[in-house]
PDB file of N, CA and C in Angstrom:
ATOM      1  N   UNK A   1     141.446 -62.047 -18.747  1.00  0.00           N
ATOM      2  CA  UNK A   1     140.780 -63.188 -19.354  1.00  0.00           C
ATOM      3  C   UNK A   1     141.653 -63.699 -20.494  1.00  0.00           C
ATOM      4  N   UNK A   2     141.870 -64.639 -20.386  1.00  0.00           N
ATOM      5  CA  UNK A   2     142.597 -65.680 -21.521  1.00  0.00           C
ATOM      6  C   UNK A   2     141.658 -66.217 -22.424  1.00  0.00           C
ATOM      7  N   UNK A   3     141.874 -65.383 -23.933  1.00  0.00           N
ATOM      8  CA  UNK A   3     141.183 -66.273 -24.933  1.00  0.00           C
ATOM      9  C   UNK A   3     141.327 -67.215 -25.789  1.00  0.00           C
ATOM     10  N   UNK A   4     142.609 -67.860 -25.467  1.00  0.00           N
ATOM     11  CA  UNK A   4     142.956 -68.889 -26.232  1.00  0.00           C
ATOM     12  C   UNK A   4     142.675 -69.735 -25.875  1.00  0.00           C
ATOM     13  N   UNK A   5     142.735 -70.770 -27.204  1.00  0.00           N
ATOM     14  CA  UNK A   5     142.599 -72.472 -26.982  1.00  0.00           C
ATOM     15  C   UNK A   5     143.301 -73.103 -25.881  1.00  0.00           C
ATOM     16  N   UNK A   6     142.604 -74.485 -25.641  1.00  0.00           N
ATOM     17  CA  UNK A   6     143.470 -74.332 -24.317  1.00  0.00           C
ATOM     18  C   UNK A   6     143.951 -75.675 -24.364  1.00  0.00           C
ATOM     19  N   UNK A   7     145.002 -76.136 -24.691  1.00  0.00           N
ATOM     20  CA  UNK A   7     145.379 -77.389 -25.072  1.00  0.00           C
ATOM     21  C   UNK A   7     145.297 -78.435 -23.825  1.00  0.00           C
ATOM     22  N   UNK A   8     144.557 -79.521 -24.537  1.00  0.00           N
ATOM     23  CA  UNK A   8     144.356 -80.660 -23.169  1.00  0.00           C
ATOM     24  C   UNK A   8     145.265 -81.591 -23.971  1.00  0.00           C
ATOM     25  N   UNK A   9     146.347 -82.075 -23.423  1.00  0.00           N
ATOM     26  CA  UNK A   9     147.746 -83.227 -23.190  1.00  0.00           C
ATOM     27  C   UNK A   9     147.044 -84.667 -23.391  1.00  0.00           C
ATOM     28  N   UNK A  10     145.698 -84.544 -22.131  1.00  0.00           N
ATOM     29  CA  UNK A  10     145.641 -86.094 -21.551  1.00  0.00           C
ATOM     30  C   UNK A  10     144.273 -86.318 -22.445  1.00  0.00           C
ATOM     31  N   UNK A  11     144.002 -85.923 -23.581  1.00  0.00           N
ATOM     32  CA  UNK A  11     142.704 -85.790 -24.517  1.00  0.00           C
ATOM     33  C   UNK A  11     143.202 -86.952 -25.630  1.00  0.00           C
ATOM     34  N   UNK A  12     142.811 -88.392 -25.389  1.00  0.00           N
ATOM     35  CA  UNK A  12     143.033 -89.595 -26.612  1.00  0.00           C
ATOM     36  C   UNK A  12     142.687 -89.557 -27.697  1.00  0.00           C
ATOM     37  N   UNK A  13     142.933 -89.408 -28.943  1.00  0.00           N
ATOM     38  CA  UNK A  13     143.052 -89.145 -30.329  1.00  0.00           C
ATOM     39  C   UNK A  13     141.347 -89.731 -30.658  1.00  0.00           C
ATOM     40  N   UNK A  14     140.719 -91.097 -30.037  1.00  0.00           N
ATOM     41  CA  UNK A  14     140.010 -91.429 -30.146  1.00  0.00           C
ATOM     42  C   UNK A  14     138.243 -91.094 -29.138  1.00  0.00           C
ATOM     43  N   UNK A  15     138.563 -89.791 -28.329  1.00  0.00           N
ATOM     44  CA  UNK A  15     137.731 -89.489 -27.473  1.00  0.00           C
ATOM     45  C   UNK A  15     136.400 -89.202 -28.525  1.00  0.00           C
ATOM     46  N   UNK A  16     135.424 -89.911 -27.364  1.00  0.00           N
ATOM     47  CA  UNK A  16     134.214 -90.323 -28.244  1.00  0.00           C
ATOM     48  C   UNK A  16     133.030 -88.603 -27.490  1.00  0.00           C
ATOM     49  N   UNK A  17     132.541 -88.156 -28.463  1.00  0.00           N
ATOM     50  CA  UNK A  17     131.919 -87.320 -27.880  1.00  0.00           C
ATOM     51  C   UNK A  17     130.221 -87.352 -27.933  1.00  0.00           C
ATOM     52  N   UNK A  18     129.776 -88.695 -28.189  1.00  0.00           N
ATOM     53  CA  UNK A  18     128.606 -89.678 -28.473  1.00  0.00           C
ATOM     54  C   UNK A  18     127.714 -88.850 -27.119  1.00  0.00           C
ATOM     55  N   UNK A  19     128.523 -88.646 -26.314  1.00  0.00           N
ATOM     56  CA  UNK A  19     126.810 -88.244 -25.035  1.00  0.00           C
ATOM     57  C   UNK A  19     126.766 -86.210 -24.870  1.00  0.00           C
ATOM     58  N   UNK A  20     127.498 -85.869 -25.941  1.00  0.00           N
ATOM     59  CA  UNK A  20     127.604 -84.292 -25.874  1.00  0.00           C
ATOM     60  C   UNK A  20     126.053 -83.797 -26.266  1.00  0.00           C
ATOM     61  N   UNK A  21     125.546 -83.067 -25.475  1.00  0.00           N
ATOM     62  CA  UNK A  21     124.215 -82.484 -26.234  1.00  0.00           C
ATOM     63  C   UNK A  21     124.721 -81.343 -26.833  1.00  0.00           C
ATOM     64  N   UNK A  22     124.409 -81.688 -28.131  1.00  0.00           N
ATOM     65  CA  UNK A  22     124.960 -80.425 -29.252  1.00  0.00           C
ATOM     66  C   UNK A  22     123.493 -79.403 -29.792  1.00  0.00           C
ATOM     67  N   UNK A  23     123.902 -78.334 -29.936  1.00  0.00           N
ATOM     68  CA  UNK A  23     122.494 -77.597 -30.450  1.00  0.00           C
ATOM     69  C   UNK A  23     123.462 -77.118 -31.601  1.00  0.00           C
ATOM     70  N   UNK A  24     122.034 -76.240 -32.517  1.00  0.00           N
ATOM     71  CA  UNK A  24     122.499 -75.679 -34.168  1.00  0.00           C
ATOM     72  C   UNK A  24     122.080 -74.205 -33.167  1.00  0.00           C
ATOM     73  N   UNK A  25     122.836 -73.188 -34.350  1.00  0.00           N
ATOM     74  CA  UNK A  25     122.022 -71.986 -33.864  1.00  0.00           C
ATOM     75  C   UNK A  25     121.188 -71.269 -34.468  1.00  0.00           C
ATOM     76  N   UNK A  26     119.957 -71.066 -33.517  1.00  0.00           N
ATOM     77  CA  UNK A  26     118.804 -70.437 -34.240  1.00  0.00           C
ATOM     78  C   UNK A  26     118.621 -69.739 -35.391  1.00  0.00           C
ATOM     79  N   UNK A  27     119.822 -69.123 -35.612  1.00  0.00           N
ATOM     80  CA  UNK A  27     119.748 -68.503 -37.064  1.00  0.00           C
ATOM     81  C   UNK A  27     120.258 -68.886 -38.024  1.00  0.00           C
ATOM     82  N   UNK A  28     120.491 -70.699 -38.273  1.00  0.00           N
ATOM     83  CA  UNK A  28     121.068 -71.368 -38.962  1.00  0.00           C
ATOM     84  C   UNK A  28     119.569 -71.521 -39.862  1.00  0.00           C
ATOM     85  N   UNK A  29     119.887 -71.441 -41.378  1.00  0.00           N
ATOM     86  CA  UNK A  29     119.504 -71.185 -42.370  1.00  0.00           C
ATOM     87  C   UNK A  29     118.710 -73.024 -43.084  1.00  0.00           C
ATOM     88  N   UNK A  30     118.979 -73.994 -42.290  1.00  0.00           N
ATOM     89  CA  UNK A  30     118.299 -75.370 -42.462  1.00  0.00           C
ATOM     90  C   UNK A  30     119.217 -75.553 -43.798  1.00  0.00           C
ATOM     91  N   UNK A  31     120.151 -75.005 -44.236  1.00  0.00           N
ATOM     92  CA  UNK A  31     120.792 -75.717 -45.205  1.00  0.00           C
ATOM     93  C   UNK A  31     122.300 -76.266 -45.483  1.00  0.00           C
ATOM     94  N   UNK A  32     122.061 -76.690 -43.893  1.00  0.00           N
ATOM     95  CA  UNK A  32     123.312 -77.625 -43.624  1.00  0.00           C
ATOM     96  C   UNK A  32     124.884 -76.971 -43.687  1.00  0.00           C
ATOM     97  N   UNK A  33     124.733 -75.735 -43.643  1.00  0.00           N
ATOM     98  CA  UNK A  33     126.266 -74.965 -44.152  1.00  0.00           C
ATOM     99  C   UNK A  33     126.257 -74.000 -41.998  1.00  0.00           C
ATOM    100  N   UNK A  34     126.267 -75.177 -41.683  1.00  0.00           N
ATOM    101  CA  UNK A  34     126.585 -74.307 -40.245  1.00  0.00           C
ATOM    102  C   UNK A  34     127.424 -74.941 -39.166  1.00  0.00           C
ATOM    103  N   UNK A  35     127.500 -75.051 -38.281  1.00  0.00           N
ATOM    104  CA  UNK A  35     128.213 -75.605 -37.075  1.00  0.00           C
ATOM    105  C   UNK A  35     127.556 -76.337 -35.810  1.00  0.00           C
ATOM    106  N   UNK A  36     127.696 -76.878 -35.083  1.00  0.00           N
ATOM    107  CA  UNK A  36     126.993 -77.217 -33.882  1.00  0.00           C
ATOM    108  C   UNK A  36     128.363 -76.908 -32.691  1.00  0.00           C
ATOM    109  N   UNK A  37     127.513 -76.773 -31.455  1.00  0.00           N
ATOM    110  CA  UNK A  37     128.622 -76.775 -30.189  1.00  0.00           C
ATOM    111  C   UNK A  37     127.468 -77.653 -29.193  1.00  0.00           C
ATOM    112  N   UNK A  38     128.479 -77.745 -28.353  1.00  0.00           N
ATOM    113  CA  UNK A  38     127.970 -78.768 -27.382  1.00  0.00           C
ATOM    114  C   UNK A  38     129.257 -78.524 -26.065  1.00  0.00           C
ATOM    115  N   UNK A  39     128.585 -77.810 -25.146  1.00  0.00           N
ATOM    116  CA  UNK A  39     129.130 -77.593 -24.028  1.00  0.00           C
ATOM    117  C   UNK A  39     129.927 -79.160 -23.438  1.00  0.00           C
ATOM    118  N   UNK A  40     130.904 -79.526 -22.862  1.00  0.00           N
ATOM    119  CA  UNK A  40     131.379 -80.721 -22.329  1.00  0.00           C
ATOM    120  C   UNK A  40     131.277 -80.650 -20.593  1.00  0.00           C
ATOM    121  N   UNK A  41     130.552 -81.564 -19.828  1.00  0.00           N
ATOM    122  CA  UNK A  41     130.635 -81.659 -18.652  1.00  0.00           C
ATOM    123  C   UNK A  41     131.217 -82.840 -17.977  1.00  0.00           C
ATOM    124  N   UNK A  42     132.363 -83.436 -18.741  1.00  0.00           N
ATOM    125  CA  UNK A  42     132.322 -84.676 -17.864  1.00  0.00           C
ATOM    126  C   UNK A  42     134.065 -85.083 -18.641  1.00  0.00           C
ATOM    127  N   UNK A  43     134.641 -85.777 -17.748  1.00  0.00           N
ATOM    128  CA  UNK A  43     135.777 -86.174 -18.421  1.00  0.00           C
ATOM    129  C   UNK A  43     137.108 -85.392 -18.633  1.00  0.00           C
ATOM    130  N   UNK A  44     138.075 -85.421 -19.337  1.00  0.00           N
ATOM    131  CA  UNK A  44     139.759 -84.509 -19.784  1.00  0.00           C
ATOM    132  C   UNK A  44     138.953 -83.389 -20.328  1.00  0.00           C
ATOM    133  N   UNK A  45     137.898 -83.288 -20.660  1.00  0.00           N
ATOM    134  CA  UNK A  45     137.267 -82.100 -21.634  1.00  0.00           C
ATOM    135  C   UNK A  45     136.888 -81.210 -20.856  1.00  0.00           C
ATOM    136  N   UNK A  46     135.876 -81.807 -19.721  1.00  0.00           N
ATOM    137  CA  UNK A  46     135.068 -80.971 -18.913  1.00  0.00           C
ATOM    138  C   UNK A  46     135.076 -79.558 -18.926  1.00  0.00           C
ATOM    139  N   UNK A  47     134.429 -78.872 -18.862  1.00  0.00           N
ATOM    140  CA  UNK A  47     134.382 -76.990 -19.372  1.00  0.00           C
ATOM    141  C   UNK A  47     134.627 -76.659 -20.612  1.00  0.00           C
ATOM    142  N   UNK A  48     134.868 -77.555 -21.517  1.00  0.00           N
ATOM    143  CA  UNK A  48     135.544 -77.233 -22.985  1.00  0.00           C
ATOM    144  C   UNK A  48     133.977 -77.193 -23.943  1.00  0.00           C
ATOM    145  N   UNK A  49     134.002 -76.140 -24.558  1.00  0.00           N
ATOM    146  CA  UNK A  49     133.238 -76.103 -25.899  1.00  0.00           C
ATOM    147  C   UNK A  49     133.295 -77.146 -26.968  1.00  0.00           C
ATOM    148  N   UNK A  50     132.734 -78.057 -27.690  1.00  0.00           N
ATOM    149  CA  UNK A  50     133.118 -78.721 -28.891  1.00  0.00           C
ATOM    150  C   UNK A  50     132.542 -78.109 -29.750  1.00  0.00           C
ATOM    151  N   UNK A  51     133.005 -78.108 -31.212  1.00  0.00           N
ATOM    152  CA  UNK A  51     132.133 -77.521 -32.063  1.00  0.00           C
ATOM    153  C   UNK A  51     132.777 -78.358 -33.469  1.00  0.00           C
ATOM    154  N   UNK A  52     131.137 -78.328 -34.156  1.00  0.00           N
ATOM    155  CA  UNK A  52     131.810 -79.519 -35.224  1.00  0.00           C
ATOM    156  C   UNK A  52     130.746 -79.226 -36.402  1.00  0.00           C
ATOM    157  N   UNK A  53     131.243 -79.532 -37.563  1.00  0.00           N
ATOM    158  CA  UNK A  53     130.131 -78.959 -38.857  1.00  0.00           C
ATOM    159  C   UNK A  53     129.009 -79.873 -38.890  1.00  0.00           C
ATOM    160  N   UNK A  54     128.086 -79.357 -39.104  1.00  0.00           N
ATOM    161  CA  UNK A  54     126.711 -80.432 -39.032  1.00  0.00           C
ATOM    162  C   UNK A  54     126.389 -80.962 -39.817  1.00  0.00           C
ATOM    163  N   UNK A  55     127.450 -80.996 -41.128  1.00  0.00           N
ATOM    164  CA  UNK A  55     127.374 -81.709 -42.317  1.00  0.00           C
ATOM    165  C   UNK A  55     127.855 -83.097 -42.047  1.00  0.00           C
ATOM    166  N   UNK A  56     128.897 -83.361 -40.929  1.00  0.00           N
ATOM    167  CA  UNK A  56     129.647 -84.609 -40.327  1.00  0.00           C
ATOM    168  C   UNK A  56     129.713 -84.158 -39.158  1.00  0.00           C
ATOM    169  N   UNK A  57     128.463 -84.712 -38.866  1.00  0.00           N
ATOM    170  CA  UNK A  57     128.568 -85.293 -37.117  1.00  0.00           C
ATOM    171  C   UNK A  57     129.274 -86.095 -36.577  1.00  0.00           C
ATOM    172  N   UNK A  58     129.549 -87.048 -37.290  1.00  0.00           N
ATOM    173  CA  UNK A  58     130.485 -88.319 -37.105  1.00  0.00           C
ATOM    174  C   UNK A  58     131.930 -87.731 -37.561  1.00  0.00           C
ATOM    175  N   UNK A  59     132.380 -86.763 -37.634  1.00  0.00           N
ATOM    176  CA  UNK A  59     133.515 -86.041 -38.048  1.00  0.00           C
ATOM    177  C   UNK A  59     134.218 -85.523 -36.767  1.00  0.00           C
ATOM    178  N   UNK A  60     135.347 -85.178 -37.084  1.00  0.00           N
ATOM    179  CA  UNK A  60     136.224 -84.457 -35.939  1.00  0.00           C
ATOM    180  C   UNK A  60     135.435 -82.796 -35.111  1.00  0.00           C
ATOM    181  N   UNK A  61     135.880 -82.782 -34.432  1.00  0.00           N
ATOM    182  CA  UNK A  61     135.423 -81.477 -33.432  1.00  0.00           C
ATOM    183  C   UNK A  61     136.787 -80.764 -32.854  1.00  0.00           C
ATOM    184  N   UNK A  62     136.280 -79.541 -32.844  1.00  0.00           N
ATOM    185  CA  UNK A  62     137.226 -78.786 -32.169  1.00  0.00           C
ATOM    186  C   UNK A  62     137.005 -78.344 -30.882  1.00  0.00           C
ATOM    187  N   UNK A  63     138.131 -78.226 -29.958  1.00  0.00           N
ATOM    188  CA  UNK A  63     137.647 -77.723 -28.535  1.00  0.00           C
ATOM    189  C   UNK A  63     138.191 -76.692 -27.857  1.00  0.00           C
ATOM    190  N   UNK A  64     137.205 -75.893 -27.568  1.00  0.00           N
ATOM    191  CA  UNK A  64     137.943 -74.575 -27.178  1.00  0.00           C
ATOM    192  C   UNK A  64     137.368 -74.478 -25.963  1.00  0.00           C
ATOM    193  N   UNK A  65     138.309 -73.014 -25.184  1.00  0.00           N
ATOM    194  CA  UNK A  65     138.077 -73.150 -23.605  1.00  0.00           C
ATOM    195  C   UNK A  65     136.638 -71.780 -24.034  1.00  0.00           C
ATOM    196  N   UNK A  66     135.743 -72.057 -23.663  1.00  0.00           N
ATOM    197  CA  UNK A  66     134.392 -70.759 -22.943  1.00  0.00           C
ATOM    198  C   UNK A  66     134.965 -70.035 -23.825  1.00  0.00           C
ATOM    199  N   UNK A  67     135.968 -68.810 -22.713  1.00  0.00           N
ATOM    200  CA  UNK A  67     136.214 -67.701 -23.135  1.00  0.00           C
ATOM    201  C   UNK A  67     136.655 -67.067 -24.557  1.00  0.00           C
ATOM    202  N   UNK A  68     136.893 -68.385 -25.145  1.00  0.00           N
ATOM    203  CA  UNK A  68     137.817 -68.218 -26.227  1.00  0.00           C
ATOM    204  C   UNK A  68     136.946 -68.426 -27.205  1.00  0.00           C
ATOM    205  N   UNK A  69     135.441 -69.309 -27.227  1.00  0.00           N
ATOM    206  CA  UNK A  69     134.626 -69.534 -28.046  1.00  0.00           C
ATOM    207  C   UNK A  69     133.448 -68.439 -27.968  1.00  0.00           C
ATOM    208  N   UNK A  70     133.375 -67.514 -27.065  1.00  0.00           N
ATOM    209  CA  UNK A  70     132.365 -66.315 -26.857  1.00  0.00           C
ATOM    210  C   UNK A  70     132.863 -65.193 -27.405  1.00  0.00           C
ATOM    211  N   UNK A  71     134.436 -65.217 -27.329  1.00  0.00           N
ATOM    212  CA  UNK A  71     135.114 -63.874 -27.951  1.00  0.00           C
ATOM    213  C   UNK A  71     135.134 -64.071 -29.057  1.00  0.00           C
ATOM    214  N   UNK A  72     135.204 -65.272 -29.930  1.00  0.00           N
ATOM    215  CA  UNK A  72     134.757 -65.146 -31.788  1.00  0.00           C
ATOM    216  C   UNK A  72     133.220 -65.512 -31.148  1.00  0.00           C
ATOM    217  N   UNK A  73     132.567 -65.867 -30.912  1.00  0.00           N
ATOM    218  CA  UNK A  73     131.223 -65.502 -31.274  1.00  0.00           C
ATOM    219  C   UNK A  73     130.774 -64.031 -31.327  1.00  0.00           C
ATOM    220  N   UNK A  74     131.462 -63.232 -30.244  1.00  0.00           N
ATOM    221  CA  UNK A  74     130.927 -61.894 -29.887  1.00  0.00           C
ATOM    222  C   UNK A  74     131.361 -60.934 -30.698  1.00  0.00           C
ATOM    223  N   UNK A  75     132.620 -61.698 -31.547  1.00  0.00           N
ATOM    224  CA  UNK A  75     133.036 -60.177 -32.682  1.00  0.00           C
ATOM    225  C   UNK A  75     132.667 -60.466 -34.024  1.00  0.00           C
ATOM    226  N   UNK A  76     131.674 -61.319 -34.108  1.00  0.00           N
ATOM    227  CA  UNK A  76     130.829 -61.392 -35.088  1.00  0.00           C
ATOM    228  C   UNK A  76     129.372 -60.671 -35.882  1.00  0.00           C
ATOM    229  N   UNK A  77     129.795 -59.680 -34.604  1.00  0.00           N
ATOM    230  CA  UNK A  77     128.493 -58.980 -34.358  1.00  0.00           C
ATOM    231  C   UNK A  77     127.121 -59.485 -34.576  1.00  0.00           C
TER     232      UNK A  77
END
C-alpha cells in the first residue's frame, strides 16, 4: 500500500470544489479549530480526499490519495 500524496499534473490551479459534500468530525469541539474532508467523486480528483480548515471554506484544500489520509488518521490514535 502506497501512502503518499498522490500528485495530480492535470488538477487547474483554479479547480472549484463548490459540489464536494464535506463533513466535520464528530468529535470536533464546535469551536471552529478543526478540519473538514470531503471524499471527491467526479473529475482529475476523483478518489482523492479534500480536506480544508473550517475556519475558510472558501480557502485552499489539500488532496490526498484514501490511503494516505487513513494512515494519519489511524496513527492518531
Amino acid at each position: 500500500m502506497n501512502a503518499l500524496p498522490r500528485y495530480v499534473p492535470s488538477v487547474p490551479s483554479s479547480l472549484s470544489l463548490n459540489g464536494a459534500r464535506w463533513r466535520r468530525s464528530s468529535r470536533s469541539t464546535g469551536a471552529n479549530n478543526c478540519v473538514e474532508t470531503a471524499p471527491l467523486t467526479s473529475g482529475p480528483t476523483a478518489g482523492l480526499v479534500a480536506v480544508r480548515d473550517s475556519k475558510h471554506t472558501a480557502g485552499p484544500a489539500l488532496l490526498f490519495a484514501p490511503s494516505a489520509w487513513e494512515g494519519f488518521v489511524s496513527s492518531l490514535g
